[in-house]
N, C-alpha and C. Protein backbone atom coordinates (compact mmCIF):
# COMPACT_ATOMS: atom_id res chain seq x y z
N UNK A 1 -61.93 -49.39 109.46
CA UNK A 1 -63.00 -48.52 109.91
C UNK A 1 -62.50 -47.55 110.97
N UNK A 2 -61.65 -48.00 112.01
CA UNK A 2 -61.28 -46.88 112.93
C UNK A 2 -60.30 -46.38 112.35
N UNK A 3 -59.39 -46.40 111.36
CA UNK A 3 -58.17 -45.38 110.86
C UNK A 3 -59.17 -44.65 110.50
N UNK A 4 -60.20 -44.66 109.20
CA UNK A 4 -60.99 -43.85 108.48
C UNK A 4 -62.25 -42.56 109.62
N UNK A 5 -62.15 -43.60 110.73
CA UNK A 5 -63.16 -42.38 111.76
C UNK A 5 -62.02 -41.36 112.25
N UNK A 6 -60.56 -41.53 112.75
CA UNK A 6 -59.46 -40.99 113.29
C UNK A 6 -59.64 -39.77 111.84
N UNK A 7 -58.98 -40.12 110.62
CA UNK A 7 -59.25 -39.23 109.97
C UNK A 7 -60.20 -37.69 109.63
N UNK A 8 -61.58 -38.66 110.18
CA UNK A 8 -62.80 -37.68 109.82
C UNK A 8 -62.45 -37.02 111.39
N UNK A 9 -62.33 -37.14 112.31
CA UNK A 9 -62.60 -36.86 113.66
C UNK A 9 -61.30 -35.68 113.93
N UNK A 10 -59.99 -36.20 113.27
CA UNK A 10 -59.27 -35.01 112.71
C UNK A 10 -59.65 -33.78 111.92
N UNK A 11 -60.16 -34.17 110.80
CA UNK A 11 -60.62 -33.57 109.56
C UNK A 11 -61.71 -32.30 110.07
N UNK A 12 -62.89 -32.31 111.26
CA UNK A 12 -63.35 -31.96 111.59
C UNK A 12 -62.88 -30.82 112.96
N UNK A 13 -62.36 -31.75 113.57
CA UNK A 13 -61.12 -30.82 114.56
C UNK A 13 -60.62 -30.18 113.86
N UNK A 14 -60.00 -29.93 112.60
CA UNK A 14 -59.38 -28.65 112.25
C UNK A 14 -60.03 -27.80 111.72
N UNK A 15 -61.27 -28.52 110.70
CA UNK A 15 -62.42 -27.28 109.99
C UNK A 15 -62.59 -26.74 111.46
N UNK A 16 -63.13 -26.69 112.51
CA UNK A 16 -63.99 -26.12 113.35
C UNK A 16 -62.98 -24.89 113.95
N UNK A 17 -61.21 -25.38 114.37
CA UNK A 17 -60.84 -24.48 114.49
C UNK A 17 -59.86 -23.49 113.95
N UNK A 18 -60.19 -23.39 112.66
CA UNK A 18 -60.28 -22.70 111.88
C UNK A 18 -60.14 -21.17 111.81
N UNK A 19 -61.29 -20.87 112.02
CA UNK A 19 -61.98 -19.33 112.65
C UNK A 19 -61.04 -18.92 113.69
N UNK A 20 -60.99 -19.76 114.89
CA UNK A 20 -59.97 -19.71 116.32
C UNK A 20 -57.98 -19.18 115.68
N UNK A 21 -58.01 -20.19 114.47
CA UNK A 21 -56.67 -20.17 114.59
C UNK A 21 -56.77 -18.36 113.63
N UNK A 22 -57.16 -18.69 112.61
CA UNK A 22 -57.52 -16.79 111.42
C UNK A 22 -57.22 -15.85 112.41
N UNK A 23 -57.91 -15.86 113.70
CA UNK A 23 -58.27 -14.61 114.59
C UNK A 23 -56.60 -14.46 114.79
N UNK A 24 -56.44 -15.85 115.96
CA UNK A 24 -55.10 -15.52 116.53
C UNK A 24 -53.74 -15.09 115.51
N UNK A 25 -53.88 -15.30 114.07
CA UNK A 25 -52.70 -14.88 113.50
C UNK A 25 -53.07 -13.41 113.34
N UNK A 26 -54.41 -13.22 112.97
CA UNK A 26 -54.73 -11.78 112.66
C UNK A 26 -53.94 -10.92 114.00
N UNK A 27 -54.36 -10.92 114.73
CA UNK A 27 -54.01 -10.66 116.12
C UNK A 27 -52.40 -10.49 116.43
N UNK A 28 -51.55 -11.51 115.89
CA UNK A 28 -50.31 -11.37 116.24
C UNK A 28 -49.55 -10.53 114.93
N UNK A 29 -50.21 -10.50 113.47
CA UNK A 29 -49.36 -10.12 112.72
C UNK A 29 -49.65 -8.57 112.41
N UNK A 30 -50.99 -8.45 113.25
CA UNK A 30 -51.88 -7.09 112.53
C UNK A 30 -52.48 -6.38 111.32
N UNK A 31 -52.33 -8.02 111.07
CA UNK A 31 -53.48 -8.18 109.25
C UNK A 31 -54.53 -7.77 109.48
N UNK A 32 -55.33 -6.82 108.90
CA UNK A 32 -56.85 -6.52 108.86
C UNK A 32 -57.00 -5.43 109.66
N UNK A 33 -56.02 -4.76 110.04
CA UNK A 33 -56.36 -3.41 111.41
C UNK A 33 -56.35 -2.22 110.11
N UNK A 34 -57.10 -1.54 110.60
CA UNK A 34 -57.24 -0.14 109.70
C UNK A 34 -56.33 0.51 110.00
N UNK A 35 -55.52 1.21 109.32
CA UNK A 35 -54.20 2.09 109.33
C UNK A 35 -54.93 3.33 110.53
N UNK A 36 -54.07 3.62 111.36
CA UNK A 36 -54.27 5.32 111.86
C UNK A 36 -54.39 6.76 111.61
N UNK A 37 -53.35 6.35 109.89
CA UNK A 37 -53.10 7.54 109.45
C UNK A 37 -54.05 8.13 108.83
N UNK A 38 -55.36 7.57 108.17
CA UNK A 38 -56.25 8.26 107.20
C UNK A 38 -57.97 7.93 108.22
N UNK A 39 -58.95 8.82 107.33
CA UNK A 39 -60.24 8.00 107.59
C UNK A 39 -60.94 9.03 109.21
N UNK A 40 -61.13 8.26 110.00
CA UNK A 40 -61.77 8.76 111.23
C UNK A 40 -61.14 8.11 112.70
N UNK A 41 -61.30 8.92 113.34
CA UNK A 41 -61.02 8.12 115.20
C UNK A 41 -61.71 8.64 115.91
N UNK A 42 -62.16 8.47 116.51
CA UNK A 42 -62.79 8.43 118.31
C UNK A 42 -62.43 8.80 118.95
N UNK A 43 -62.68 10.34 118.99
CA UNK A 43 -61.71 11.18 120.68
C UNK A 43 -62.48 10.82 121.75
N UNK A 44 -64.30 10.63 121.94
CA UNK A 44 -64.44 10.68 123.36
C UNK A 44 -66.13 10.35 122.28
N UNK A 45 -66.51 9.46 123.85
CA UNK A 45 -68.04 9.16 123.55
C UNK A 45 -69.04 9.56 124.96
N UNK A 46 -69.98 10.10 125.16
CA UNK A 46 -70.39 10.91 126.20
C UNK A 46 -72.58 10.09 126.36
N UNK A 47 -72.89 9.28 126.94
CA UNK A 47 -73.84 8.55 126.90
C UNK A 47 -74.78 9.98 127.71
N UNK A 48 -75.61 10.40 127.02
CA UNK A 48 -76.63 11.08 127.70
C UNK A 48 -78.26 10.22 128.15
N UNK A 49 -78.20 9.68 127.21
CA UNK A 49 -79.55 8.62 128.24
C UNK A 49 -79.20 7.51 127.41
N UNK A 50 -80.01 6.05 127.54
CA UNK A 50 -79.28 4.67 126.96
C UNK A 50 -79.56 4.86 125.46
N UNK A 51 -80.50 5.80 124.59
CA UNK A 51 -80.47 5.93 123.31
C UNK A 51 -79.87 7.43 122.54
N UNK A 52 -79.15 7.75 123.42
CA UNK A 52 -79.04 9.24 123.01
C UNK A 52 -77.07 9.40 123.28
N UNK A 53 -76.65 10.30 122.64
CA UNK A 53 -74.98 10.44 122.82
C UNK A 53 -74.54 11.25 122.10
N UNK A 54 -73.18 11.56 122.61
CA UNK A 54 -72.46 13.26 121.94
C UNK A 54 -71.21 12.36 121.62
N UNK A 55 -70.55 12.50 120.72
CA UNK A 55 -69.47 11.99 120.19
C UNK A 55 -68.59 13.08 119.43
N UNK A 56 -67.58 12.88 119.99
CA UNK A 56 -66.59 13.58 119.28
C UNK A 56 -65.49 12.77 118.46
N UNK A 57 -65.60 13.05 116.89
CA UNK A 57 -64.09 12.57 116.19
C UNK A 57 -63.72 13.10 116.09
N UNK A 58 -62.68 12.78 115.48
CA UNK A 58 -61.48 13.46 114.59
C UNK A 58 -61.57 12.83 113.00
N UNK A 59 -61.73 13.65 111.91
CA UNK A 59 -61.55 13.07 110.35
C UNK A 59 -60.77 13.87 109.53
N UNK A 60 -60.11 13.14 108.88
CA UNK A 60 -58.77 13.88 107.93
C UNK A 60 -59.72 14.25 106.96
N UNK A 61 -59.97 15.80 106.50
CA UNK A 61 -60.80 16.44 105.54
C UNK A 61 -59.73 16.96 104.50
N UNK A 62 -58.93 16.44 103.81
CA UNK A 62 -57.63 17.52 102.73
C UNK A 62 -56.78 16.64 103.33
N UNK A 63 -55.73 17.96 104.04
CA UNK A 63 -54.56 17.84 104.59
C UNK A 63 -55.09 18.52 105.94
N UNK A 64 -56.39 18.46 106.19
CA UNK A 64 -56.17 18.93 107.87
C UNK A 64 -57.24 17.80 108.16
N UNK A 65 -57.14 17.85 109.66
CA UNK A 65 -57.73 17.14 110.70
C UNK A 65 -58.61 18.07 111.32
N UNK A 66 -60.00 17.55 111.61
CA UNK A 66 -61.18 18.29 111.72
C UNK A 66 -62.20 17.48 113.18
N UNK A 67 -62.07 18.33 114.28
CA UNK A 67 -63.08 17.70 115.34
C UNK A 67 -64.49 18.15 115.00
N UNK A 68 -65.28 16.92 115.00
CA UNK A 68 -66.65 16.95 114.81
C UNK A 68 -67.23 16.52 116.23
N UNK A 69 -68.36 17.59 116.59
CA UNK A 69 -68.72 17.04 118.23
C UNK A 69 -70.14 17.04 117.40
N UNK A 70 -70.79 15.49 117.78
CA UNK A 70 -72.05 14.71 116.86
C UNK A 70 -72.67 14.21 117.95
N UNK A 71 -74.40 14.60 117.61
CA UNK A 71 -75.40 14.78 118.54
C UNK A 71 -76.05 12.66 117.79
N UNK A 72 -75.82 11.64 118.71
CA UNK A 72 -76.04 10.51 118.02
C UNK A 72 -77.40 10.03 118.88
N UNK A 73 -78.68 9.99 117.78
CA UNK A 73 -79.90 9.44 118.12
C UNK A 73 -79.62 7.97 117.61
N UNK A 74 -81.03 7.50 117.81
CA UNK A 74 -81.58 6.15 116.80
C UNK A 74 -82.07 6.88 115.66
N UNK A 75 -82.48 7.54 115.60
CA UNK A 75 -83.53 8.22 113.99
C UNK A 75 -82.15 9.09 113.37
N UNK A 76 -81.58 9.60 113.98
CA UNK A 76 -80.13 10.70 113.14
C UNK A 76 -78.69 10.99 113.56
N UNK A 77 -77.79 11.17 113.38
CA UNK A 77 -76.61 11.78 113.79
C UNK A 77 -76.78 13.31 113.31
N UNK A 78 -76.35 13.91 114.27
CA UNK A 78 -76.24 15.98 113.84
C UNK A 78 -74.96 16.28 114.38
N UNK A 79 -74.77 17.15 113.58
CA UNK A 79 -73.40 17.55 113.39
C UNK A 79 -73.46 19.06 114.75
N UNK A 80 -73.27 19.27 115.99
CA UNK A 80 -73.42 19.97 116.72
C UNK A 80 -71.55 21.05 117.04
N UNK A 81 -70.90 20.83 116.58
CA UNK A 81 -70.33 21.79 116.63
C UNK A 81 -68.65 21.30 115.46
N UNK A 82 -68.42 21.66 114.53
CA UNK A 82 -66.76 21.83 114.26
C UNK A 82 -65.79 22.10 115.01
N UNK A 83 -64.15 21.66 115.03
CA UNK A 83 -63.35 22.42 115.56
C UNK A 83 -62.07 21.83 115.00
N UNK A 84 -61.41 23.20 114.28
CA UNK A 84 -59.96 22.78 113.31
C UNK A 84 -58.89 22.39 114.55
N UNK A 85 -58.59 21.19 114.26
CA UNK A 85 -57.40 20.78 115.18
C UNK A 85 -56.26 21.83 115.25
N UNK A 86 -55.22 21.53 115.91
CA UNK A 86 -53.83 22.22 115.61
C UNK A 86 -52.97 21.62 115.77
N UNK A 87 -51.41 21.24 115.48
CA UNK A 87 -50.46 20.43 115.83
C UNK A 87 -50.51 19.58 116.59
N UNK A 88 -50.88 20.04 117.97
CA UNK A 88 -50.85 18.83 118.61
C UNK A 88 -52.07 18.46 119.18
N UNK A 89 -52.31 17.29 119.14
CA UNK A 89 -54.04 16.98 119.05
C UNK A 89 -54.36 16.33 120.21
N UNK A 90 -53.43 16.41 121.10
CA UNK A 90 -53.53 15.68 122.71
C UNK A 90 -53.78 17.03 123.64
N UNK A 91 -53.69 18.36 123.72
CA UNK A 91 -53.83 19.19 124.25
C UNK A 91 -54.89 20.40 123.64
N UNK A 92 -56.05 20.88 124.23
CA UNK A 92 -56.74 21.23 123.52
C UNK A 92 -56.97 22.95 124.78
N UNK A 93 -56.26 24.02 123.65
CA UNK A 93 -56.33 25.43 124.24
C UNK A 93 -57.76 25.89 124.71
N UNK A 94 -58.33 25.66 126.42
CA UNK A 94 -59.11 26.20 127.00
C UNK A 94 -59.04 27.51 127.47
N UNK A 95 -59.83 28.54 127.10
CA UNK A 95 -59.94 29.71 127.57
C UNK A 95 -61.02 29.66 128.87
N UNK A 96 -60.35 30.25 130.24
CA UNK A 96 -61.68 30.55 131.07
C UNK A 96 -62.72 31.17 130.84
N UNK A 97 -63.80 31.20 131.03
CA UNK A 97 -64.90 32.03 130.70
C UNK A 97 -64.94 33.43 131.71
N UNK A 98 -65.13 34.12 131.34
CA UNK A 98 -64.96 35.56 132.10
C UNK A 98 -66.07 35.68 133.14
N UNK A 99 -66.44 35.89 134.45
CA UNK A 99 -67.26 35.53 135.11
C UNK A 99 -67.22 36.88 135.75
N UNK A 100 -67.66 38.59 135.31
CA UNK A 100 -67.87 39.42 135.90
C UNK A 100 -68.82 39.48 137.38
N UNK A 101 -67.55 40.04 137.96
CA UNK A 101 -67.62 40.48 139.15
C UNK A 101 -68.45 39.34 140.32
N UNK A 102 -67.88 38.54 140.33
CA UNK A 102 -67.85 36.70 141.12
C UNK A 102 -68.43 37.04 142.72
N UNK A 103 -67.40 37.86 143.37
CA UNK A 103 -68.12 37.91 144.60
C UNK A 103 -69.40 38.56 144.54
N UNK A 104 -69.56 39.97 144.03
CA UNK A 104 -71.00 40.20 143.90
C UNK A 104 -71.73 39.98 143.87
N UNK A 105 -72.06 38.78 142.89
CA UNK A 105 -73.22 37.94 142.32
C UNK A 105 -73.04 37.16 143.31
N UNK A 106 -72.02 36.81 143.91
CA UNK A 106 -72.49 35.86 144.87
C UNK A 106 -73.21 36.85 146.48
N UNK A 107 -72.95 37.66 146.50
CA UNK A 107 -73.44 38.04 147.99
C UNK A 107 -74.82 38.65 147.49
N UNK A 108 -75.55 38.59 146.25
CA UNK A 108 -76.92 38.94 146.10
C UNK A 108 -76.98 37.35 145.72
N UNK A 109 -76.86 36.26 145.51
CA UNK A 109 -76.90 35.08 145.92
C UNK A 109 -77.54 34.48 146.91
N UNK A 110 -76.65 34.99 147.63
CA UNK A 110 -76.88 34.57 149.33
C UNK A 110 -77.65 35.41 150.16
N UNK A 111 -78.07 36.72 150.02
CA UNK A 111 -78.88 37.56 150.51
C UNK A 111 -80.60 37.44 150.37
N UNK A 112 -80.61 36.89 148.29
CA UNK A 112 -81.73 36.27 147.87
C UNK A 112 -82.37 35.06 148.37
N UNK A 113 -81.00 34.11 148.57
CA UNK A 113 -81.79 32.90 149.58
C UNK A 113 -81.95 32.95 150.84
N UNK A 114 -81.17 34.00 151.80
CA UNK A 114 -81.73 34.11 152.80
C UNK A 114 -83.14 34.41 153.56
């Protein structure tokens, strides 16, 4: 009777960790990870209130790579702006915005709130 409980009491110790051991090989061999090269990624996620968010990917459309900046509700995702990548996808060409005649506007600025 106690060899036969040792058995079950084994038998059960290993069903249970099971799941525990799957993960940790997954984990070390990198079985089950989605490749990088195709599909979609996650440049940046931007929380505007706890149900609302702007998300930007990246998705291989052909042979090019395509930034999508996505307006994410509970009721929809919207597609709020495109932008064709270019070679290198870690640096992204900002132009300043042209801000005619800066001090001016500022000393009717400051004249108005005075």
């Amino acid at each position: 009777m106690n060899q036969t409980s040792f058995w079950l009491v084994l038998f059960v110790v290993a069903f249970a960790s099971l799941p525990w051991l799957v993960k940790w090989v997954q984990r070390r061999t990198g079985l089950g990870k989605v490749p990088q090269d195709g599909g979609t990624r996650l440049i940046s996620s931007l929380a505007l209130s706890p149900q609302q968010r702007v998300v930007t990917v990246e998705v291989l459309h052909g042979q090019t790579r395509t930034r999508l900046v996505l307006g994410v509700t509970p009721q929809s995702i919207s597609c709020l702006h495109v932008m064709p990548t270019s070679g290198d996808s870690t640096a992204l060409a900002v132009e300043p915005v042209p801000t005619p005649d800066f001090p001016s506007r500022l000393d009717d600025h400051q004249r108005i709130a005075s």
